[in-house]
PDB file of N, CA and C in Angstrom:
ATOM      1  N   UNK A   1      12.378 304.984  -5.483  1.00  0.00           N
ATOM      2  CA  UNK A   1      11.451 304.627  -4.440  1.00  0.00           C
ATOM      3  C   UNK A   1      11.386 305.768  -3.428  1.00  0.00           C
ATOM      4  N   UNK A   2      10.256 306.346  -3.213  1.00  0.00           N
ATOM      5  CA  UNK A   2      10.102 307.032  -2.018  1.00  0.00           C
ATOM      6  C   UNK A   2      10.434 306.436  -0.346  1.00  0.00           C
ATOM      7  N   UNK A   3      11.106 307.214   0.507  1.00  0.00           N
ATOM      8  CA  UNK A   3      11.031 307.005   1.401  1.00  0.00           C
ATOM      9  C   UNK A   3      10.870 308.093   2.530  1.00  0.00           C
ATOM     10  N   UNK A   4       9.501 307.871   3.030  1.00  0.00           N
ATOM     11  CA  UNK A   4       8.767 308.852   3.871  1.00  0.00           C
ATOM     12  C   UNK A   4       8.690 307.829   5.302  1.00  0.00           C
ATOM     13  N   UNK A   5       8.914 308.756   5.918  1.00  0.00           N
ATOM     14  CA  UNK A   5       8.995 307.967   7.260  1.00  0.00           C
ATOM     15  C   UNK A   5       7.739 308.326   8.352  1.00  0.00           C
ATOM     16  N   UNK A   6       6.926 307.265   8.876  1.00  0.00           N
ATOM     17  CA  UNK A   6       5.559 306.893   9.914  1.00  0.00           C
ATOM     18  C   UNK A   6       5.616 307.465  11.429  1.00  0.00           C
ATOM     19  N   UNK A   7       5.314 307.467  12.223  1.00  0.00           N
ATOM     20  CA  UNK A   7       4.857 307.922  13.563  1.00  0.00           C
ATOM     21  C   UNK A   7       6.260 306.822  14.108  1.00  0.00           C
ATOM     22  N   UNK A   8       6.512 307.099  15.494  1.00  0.00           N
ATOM     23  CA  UNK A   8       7.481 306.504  16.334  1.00  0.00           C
ATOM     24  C   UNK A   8       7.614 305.730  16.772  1.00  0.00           C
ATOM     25  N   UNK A   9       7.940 304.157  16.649  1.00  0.00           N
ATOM     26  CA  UNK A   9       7.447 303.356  17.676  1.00  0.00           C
ATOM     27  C   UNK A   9       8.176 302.224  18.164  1.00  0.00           C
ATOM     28  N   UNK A  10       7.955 301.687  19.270  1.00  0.00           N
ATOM     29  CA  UNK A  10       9.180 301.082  20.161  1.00  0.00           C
ATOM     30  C   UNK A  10       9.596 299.837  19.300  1.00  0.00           C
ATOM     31  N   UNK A  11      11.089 299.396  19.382  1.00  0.00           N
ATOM     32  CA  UNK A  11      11.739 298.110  19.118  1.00  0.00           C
ATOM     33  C   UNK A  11      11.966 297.407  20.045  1.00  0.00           C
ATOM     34  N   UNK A  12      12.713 296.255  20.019  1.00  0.00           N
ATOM     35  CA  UNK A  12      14.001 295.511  20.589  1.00  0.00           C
ATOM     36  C   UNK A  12      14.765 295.449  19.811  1.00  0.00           C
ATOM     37  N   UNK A  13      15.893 296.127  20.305  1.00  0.00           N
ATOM     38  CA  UNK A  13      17.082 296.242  19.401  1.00  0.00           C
ATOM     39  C   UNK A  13      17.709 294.838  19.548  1.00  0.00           C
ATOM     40  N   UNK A  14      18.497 294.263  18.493  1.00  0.00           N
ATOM     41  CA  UNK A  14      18.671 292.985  18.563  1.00  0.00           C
ATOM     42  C   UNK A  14      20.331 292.844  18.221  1.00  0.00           C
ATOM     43  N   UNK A  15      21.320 293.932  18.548  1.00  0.00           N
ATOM     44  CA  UNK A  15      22.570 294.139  18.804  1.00  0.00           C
ATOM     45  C   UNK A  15      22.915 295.689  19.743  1.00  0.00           C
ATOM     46  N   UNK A  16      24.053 295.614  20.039  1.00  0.00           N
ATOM     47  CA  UNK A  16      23.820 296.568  20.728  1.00  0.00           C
ATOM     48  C   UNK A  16      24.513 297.720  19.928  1.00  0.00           C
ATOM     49  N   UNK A  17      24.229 299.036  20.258  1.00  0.00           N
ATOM     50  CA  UNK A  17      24.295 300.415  19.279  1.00  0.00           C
ATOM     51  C   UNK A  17      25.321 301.066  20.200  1.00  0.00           C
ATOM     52  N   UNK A  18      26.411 301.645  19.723  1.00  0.00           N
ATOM     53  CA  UNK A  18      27.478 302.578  20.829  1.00  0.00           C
ATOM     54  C   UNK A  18      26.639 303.952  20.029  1.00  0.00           C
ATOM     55  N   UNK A  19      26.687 304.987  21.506  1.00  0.00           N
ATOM     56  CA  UNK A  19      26.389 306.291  21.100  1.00  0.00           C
ATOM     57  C   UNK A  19      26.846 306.863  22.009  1.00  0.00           C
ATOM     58  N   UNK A  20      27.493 308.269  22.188  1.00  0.00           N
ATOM     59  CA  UNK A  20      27.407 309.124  23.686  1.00  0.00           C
ATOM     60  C   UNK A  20      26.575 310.102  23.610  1.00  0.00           C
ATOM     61  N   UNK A  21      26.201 309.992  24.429  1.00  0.00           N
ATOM     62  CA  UNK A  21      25.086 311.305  24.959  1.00  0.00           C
ATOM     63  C   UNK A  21      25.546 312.637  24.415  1.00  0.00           C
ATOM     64  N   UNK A  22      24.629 313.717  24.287  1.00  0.00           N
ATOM     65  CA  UNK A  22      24.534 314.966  23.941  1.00  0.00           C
ATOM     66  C   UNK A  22      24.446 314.950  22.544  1.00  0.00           C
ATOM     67  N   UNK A  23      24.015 314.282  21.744  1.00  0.00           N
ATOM     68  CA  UNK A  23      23.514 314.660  20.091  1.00  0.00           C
ATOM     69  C   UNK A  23      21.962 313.762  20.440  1.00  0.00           C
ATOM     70  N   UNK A  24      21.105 313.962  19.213  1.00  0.00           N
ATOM     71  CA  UNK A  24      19.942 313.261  18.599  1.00  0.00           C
ATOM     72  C   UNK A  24      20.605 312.469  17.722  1.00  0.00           C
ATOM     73  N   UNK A  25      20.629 310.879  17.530  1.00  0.00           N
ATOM     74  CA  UNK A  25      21.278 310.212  15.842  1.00  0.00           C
ATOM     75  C   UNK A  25      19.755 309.647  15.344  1.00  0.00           C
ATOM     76  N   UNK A  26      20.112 309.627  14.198  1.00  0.00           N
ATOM     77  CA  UNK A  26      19.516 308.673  13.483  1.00  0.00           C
ATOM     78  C   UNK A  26      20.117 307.572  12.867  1.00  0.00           C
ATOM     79  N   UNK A  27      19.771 306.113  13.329  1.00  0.00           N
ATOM     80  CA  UNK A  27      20.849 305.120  12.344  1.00  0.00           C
ATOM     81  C   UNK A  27      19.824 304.340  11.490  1.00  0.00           C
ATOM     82  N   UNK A  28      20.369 304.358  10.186  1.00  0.00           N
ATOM     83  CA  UNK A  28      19.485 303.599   9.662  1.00  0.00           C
ATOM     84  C   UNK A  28      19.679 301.528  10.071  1.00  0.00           C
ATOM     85  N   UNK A  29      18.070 301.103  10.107  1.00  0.00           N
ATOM     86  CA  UNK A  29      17.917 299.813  10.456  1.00  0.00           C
ATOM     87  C   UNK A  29      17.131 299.270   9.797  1.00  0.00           C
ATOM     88  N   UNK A  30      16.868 298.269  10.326  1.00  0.00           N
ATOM     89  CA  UNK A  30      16.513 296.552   9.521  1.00  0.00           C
ATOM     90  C   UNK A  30      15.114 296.875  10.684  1.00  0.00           C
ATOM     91  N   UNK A  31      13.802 296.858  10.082  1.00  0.00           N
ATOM     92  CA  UNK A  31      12.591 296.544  11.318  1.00  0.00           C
ATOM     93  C   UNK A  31      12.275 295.421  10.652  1.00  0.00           C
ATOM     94  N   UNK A  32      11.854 294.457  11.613  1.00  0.00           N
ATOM     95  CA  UNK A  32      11.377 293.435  11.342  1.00  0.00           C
ATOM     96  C   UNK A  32      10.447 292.528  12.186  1.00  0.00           C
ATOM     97  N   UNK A  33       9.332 292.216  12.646  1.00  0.00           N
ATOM     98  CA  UNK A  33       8.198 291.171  13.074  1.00  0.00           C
ATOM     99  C   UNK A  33       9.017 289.742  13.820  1.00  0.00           C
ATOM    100  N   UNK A  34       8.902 290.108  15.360  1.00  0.00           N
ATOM    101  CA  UNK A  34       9.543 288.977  16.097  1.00  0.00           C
ATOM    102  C   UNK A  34       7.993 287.955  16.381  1.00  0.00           C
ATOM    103  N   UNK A  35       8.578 286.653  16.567  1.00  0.00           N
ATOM    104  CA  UNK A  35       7.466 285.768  16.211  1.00  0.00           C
ATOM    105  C   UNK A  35       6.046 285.894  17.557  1.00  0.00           C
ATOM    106  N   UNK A  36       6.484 286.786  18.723  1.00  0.00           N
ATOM    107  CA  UNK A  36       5.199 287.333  19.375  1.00  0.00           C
ATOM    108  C   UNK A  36       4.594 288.163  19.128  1.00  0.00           C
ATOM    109  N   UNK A  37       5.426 289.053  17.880  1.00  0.00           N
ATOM    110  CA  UNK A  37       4.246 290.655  17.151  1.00  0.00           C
ATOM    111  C   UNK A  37       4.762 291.465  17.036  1.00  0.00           C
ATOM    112  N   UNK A  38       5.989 291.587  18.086  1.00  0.00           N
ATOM    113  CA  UNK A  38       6.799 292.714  18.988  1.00  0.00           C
ATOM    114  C   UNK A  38       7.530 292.731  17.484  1.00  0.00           C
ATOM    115  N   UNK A  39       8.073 294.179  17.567  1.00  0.00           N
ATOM    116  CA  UNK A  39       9.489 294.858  16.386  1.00  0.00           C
ATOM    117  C   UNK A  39      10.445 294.319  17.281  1.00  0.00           C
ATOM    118  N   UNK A  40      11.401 294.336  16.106  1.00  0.00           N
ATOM    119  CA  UNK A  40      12.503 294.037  16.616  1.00  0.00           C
ATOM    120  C   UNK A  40      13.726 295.021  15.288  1.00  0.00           C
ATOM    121  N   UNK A  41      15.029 295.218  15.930  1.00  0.00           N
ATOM    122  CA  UNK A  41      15.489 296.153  15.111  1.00  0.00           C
ATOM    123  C   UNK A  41      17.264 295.661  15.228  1.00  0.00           C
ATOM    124  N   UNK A  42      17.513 295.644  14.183  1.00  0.00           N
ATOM    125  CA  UNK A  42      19.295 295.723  13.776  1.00  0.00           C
ATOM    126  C   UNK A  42      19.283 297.309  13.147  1.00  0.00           C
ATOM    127  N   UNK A  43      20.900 297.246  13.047  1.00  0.00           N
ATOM    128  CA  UNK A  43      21.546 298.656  12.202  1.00  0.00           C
ATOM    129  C   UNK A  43      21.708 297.742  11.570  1.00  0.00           C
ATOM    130  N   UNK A  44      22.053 298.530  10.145  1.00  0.00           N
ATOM    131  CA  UNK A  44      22.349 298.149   8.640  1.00  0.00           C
ATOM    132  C   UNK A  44      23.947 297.615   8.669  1.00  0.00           C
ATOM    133  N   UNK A  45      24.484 298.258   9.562  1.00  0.00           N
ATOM    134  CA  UNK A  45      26.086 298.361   9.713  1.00  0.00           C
ATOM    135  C   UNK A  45      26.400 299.478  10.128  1.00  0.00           C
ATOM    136  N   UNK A  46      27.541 300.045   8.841  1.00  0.00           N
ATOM    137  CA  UNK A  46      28.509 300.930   8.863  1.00  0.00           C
ATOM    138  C   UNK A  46      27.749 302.175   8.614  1.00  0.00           C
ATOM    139  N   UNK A  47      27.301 303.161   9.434  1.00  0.00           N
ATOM    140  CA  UNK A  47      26.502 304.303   9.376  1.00  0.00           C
ATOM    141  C   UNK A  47      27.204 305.182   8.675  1.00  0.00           C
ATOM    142  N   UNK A  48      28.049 305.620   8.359  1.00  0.00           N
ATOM    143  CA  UNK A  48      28.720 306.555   7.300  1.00  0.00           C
ATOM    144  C   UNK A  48      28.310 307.081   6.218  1.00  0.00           C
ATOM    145  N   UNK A  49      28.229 308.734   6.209  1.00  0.00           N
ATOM    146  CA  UNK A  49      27.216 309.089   5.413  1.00  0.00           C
ATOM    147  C   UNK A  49      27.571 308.792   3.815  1.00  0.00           C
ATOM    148  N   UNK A  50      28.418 308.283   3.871  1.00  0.00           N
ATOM    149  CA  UNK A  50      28.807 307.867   2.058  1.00  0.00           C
ATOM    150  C   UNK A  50      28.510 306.709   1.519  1.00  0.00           C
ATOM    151  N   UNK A  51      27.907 305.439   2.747  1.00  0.00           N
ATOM    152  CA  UNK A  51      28.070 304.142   2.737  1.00  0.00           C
ATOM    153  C   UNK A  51      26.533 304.167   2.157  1.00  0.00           C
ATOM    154  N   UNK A  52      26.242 304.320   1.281  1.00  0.00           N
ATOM    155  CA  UNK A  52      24.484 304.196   0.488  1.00  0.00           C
ATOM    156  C   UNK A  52      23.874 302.719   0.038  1.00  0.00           C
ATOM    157  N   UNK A  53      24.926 301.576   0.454  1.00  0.00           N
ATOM    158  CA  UNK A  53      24.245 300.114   0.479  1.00  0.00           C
ATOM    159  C   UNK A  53      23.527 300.148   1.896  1.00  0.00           C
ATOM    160  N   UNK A  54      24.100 301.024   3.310  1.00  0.00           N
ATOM    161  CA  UNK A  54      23.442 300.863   4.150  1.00  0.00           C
ATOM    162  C   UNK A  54      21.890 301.367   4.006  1.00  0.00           C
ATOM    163  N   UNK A  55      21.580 302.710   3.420  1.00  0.00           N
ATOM    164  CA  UNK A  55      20.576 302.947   3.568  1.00  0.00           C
ATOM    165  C   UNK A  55      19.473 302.244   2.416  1.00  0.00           C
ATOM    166  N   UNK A  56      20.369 301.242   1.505  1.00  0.00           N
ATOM    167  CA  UNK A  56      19.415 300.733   0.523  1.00  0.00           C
ATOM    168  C   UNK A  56      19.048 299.526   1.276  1.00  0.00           C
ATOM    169  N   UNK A  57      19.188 298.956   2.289  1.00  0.00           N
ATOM    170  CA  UNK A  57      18.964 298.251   2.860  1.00  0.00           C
ATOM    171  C   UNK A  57      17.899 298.574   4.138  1.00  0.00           C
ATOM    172  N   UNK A  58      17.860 299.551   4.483  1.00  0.00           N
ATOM    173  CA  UNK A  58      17.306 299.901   5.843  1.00  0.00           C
ATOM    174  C   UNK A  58      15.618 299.881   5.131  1.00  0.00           C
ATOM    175  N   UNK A  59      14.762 299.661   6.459  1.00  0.00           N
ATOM    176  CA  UNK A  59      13.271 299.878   6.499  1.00  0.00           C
ATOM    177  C   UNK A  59      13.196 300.886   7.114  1.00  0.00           C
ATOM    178  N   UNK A  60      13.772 301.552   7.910  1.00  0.00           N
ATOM    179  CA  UNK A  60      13.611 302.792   8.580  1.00  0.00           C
ATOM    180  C   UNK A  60      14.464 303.180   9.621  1.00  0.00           C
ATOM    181  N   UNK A  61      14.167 304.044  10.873  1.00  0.00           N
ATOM    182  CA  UNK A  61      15.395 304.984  11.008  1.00  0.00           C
ATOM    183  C   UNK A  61      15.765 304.321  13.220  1.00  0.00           C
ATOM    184  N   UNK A  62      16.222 304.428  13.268  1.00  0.00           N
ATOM    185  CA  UNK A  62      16.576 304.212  14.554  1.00  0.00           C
ATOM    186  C   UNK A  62      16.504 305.361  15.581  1.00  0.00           C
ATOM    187  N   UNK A  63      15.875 305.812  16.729  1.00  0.00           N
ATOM    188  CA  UNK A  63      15.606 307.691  17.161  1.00  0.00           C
ATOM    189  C   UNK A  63      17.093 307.275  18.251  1.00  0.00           C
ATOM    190  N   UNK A  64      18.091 307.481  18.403  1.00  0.00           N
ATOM    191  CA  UNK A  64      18.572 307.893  19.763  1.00  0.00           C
ATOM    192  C   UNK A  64      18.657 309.100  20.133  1.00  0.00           C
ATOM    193  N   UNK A  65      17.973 309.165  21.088  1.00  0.00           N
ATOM    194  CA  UNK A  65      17.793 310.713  21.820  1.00  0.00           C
ATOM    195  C   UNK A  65      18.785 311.221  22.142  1.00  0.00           C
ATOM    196  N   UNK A  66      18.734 312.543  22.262  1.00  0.00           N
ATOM    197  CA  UNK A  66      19.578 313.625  23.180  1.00  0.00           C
ATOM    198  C   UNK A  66      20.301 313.078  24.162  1.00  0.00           C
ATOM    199  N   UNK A  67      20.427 312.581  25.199  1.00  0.00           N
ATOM    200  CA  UNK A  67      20.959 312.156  26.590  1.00  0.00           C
ATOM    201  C   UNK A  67      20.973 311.058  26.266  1.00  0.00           C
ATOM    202  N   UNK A  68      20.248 309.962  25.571  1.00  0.00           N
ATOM    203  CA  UNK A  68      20.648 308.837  25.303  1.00  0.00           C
ATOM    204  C   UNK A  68      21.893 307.851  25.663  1.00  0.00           C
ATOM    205  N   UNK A  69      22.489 307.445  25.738  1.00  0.00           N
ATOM    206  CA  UNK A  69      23.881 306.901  25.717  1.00  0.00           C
ATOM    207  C   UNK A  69      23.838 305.028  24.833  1.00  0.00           C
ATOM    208  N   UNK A  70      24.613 304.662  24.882  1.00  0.00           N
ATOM    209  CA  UNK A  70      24.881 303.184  24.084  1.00  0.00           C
ATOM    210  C   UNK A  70      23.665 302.396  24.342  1.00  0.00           C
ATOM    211  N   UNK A  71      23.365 301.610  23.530  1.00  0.00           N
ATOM    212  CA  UNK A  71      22.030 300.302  23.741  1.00  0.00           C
ATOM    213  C   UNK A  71      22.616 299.268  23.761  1.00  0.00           C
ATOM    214  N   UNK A  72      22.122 298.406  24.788  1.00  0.00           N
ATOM    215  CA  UNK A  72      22.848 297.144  25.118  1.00  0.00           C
ATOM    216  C   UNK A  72      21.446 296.538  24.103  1.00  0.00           C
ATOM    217  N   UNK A  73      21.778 294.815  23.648  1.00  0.00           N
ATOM    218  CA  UNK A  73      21.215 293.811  23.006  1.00  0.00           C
ATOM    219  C   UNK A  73      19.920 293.977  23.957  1.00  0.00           C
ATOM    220  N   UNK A  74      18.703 293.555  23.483  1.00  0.00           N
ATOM    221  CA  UNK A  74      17.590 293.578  24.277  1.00  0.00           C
ATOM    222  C   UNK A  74      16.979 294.727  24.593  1.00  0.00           C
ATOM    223  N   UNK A  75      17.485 296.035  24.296  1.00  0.00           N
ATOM    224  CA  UNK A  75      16.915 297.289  25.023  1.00  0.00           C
ATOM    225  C   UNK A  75      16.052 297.273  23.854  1.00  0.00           C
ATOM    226  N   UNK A  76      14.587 297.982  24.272  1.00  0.00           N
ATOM    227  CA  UNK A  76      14.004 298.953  23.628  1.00  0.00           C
ATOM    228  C   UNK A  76      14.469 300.421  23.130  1.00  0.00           C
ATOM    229  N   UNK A  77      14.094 300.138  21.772  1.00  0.00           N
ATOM    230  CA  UNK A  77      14.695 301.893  21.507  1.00  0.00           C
ATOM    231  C   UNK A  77      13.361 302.738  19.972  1.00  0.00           C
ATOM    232  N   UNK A  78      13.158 303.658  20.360  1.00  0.00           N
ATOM    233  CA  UNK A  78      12.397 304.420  18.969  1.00  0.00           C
ATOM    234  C   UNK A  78      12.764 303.937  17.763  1.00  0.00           C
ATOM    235  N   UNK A  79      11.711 303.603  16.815  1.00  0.00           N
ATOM    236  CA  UNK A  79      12.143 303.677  15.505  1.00  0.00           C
ATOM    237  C   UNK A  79      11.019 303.911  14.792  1.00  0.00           C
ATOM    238  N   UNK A  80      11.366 304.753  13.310  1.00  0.00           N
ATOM    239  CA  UNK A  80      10.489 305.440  12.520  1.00  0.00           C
ATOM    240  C   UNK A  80      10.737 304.651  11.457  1.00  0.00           C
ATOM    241  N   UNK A  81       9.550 303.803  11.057  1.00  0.00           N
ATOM    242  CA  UNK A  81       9.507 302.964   9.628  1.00  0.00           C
ATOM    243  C   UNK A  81       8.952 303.790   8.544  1.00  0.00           C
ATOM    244  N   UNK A  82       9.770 303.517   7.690  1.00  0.00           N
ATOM    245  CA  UNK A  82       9.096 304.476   6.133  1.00  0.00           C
ATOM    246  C   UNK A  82       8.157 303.516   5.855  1.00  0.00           C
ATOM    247  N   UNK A  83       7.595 304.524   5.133  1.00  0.00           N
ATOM    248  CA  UNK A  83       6.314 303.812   4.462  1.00  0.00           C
ATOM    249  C   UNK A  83       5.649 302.598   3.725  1.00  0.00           C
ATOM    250  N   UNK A  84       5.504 301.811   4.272  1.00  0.00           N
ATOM    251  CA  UNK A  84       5.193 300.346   3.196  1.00  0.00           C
ATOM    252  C   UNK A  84       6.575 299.206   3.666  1.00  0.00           C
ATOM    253  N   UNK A  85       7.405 299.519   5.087  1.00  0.00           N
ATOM    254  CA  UNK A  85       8.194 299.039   4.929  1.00  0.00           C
ATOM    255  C   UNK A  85       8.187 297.635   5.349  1.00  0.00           C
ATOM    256  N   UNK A  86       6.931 297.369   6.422  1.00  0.00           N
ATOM    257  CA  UNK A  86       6.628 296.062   6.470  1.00  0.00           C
ATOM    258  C   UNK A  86       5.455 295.558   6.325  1.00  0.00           C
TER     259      UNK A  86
END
């Protein structure tokens, strides 16, 4: 299966994400249609680049920015859905 990833666009993250500031991550996540329209977004889990059930699971990618720091439950955060993913 190809996976090409779409233009950027806002979630609600629906757990919260630890990160510290000073890198760009990408985590792979779960996008999914909250019942007002709005995205809404989980991580897969265990982000580890060896762990490949996470990314067989993911719809697309999670952006935490540069300066970024941790996402509490409820925050909005970037995410890039591959193609066809919902």
């Amino acid at each position: 299966m190809q996976r090409i990833c779409t233009a950027v666009a806002q979630a609600r993250s629906l757990v919260p994400i630890r990160k510290k500031p000073g890198r760009t991550e990408y985590q792979r996540g779960i996008v999914s249609t909250a019942a007002d329209g709005s995205l809404q977004v989980k991580t897969t889990g265990n982000q580890g680049s060896g762990v490949l059930n996470s990314m067989a699971q993911a719809n697309g990618l999670i952006v935490l920015h540069h300066g970024q720091g941790s996402v509490a439950e409820g925050e909005e955060v970037d995410v890039m859905m591959f193609v066809g993913a919902i």
